[in-house]
N, C-alpha and C. Protein backbone atom coordinates (compact mmCIF):
# COMPACT_ATOMS: atom_id res chain seq x y z
N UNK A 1 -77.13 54.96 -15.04
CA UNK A 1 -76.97 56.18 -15.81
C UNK A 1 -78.18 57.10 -15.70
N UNK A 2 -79.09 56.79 -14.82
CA UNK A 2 -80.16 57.66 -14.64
C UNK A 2 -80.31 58.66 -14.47
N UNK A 3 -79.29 59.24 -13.67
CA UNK A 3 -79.01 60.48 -12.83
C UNK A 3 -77.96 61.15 -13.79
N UNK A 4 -78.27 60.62 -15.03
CA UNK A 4 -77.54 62.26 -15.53
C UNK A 4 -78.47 62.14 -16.52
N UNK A 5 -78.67 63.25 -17.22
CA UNK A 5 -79.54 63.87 -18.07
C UNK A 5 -79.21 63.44 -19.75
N UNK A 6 -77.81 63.81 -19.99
CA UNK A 6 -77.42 63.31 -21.38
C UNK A 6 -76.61 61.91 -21.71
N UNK A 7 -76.96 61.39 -22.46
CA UNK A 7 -76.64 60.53 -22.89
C UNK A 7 -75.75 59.98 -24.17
N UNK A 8 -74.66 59.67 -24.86
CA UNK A 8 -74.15 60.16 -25.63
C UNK A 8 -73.45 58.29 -26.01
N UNK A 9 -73.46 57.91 -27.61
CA UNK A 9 -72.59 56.92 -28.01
C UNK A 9 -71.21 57.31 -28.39
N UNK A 10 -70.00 57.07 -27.92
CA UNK A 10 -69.01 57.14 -28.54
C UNK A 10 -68.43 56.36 -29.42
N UNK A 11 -68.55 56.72 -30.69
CA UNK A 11 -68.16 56.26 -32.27
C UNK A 11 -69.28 56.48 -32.96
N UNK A 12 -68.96 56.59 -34.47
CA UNK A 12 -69.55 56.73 -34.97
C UNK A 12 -69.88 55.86 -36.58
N UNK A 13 -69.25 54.26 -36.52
CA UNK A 13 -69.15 53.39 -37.36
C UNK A 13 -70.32 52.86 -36.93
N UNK A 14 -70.30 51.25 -37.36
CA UNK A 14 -71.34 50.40 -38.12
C UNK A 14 -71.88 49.83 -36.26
N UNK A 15 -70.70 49.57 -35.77
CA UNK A 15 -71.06 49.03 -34.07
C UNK A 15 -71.54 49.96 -33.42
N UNK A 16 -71.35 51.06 -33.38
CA UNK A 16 -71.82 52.41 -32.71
C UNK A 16 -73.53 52.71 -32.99
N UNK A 17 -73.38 52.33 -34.59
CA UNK A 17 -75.14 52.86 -35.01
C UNK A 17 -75.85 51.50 -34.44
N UNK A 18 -75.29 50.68 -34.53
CA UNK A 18 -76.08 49.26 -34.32
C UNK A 18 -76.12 48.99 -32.33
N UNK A 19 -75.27 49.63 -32.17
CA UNK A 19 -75.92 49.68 -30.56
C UNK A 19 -77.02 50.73 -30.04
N UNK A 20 -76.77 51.95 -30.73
CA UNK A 20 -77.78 53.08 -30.85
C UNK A 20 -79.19 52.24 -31.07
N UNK A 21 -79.06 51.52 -32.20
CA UNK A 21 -80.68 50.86 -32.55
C UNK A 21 -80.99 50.22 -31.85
N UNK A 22 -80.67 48.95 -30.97
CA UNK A 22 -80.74 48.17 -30.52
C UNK A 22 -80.96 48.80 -29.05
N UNK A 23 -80.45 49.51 -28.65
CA UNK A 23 -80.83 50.51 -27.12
C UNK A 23 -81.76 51.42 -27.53
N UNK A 24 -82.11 52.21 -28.31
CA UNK A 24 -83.11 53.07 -28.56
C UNK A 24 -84.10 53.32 -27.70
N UNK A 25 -84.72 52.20 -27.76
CA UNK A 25 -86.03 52.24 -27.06
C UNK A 25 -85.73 51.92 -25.34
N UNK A 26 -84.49 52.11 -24.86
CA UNK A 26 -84.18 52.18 -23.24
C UNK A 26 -83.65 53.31 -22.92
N UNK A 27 -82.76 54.36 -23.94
CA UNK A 27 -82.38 55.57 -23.71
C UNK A 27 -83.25 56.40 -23.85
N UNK A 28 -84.05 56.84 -23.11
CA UNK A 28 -84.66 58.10 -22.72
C UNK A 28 -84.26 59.31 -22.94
N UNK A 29 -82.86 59.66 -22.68
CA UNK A 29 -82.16 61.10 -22.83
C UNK A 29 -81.34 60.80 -24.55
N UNK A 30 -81.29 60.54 -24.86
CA UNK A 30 -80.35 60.18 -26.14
C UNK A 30 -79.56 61.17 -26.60
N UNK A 31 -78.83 61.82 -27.12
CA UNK A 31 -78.46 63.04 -27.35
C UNK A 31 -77.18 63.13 -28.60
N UNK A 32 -76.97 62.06 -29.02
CA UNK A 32 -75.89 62.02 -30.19
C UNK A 32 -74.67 60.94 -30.16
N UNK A 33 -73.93 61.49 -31.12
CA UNK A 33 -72.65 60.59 -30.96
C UNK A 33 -71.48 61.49 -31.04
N UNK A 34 -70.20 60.92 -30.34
CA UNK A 34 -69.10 61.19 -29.92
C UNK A 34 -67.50 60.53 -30.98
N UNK A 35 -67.04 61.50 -31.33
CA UNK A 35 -66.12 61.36 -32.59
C UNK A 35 -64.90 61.97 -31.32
N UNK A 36 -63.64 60.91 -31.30
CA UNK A 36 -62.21 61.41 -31.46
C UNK A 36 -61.58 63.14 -31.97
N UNK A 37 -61.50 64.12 -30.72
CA UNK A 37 -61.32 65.36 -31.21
C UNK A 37 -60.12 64.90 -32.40
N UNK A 38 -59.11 64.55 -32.83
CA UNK A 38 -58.53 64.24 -33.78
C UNK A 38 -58.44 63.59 -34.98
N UNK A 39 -60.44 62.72 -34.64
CA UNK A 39 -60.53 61.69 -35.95
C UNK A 39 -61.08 63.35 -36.69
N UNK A 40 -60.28 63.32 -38.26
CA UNK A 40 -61.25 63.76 -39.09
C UNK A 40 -62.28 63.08 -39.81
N UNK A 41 -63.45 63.87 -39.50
CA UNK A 41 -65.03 63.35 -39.92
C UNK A 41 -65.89 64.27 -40.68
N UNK A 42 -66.37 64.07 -41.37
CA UNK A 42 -67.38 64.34 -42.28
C UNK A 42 -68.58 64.77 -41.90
N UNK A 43 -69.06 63.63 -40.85
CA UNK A 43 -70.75 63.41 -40.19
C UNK A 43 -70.79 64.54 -39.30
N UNK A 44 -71.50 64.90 -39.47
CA UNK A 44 -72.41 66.15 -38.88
C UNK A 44 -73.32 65.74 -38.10
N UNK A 45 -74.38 64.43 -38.13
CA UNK A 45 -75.23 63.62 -37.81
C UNK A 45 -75.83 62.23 -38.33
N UNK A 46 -75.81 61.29 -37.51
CA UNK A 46 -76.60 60.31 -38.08
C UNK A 46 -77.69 60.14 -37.16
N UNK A 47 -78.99 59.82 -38.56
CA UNK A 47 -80.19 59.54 -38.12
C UNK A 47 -80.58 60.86 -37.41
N UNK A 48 -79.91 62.04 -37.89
CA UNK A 48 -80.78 63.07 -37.19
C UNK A 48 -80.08 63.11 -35.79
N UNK A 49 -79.58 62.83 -35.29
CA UNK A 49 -78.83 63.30 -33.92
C UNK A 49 -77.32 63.84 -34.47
N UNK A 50 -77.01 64.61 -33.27
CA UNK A 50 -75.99 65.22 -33.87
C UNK A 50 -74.87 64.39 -33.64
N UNK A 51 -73.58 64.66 -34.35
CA UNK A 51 -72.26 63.90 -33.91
C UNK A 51 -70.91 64.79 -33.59
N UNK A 52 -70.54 64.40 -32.40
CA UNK A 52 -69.93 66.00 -31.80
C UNK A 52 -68.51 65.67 -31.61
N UNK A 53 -67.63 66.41 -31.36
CA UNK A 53 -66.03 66.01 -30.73
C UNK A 53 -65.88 65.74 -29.48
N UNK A 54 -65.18 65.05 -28.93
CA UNK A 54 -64.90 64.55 -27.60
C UNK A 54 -65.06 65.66 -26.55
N UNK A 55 -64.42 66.79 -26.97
CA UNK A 55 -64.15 67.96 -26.19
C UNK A 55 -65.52 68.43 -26.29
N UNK A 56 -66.61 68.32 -26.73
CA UNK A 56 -67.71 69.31 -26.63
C UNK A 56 -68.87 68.31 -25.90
N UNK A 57 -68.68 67.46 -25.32
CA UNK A 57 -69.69 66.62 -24.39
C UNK A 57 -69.80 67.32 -23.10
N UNK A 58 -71.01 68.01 -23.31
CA UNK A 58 -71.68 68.48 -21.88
C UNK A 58 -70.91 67.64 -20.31
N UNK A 59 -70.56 68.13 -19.62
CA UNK A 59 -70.10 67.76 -18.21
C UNK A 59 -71.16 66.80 -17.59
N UNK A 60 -71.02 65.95 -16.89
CA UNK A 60 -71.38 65.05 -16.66
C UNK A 60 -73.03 63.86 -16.97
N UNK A 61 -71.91 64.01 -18.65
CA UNK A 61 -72.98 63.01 -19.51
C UNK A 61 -72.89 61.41 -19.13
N UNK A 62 -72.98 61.10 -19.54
CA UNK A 62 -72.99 59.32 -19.62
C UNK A 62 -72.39 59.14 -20.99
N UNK A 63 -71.64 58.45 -21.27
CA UNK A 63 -71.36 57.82 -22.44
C UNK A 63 -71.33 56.38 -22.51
N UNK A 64 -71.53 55.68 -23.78
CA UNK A 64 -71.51 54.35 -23.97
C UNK A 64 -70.52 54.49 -25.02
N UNK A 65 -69.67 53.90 -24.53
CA UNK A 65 -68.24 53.77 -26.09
C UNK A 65 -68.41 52.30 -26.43
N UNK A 66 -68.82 52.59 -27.47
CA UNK A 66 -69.53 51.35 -28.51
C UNK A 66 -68.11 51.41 -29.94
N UNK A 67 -67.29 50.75 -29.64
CA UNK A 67 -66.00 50.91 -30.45
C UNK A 67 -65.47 49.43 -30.22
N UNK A 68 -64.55 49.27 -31.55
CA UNK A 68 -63.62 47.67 -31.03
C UNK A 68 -62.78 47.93 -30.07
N UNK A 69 -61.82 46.61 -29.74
CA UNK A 69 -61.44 46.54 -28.27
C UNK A 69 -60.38 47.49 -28.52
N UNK A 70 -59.49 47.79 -29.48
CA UNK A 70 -58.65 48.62 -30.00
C UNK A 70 -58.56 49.64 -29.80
N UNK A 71 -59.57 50.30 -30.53
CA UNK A 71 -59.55 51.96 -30.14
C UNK A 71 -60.71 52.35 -28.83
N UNK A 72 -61.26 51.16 -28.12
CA UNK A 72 -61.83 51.17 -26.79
C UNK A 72 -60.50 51.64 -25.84
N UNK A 73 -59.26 51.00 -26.05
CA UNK A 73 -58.30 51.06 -25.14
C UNK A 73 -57.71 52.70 -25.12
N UNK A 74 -57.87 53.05 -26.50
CA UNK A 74 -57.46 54.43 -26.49
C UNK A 74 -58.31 55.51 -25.81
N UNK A 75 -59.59 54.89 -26.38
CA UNK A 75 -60.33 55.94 -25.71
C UNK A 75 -60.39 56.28 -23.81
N UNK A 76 -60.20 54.68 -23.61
CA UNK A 76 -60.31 54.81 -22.19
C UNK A 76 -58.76 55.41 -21.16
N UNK A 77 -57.61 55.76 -22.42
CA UNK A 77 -56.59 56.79 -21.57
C UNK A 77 -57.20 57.91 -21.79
N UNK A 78 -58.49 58.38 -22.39
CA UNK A 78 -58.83 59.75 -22.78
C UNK A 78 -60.19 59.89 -21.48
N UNK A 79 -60.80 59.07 -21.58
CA UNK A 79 -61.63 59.10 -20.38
C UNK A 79 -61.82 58.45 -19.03
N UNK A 80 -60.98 57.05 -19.27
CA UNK A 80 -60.73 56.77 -17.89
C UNK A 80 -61.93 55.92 -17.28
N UNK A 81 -61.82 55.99 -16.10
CA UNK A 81 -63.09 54.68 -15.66
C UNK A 81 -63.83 55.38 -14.97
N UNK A 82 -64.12 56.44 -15.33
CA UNK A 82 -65.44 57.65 -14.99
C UNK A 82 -66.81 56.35 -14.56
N UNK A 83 -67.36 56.90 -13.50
CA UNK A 83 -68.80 56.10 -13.24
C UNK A 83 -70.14 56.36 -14.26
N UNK A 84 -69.50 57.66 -15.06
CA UNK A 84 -70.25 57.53 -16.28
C UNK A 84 -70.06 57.13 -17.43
N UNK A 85 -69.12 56.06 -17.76
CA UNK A 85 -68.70 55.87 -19.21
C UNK A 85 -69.00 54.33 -18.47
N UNK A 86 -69.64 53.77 -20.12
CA UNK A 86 -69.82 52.16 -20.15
C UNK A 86 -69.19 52.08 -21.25
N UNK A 87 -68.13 50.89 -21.30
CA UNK A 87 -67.83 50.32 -22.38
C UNK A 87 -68.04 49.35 -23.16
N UNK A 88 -68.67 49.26 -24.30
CA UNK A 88 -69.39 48.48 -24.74
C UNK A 88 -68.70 47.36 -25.79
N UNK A 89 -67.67 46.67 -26.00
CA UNK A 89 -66.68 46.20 -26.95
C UNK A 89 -67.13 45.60 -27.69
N UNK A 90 -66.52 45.60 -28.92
CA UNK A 90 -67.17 45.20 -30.33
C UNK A 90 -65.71 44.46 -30.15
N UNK A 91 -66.18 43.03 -30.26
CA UNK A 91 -64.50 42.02 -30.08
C UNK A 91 -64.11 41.76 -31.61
N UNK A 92 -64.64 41.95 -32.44
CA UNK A 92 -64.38 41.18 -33.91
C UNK A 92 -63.05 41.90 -34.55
């Protein structure tokens, strides 16, 4: 994921912040989190980064979708197996 500039978690629950912390100190570019253009949300930001809609992620970011295996599956008919998306599954 070096070679792109932004960096972005998709979700914005308890697995999402807890992979954010736990990578912190390896993401260099960090740049926010990524909400479902259709989930309605509240968060504006956690921890001070912003939290944005699917549709407003800068062109060729990196994402880490840090979500259960559930709505991992959804997300990935929305983004697909892009060489920039890692999926990160929360199995519980």
């Amino acid at each position: 994921m070096s070679k792109n500039k932004e960096i972005y978690i998709y979700g914005g629950g308890s697995f999402a912040r807890s992979t954010a912390f736990v990578f912190s100190d390896k993401i260099e570019n960090f740049c926010g989190f990524i909400v479902s253009d259709e989930k309605k949300s509240s968060l504006t930001d956690i921890w001070g980064y912003p939290v944005i809609k699917a549709s407003q992620v800068p062109p060729n970011s990196s994402i880490i979708v840090a979500l259960n295996y559930k709505n991992s599956i959804e997300v990935l008919s929305q983004l697909g197996r892009d060489e920039n998306v890692f999926y990160f599954w929360n199995l519980d």
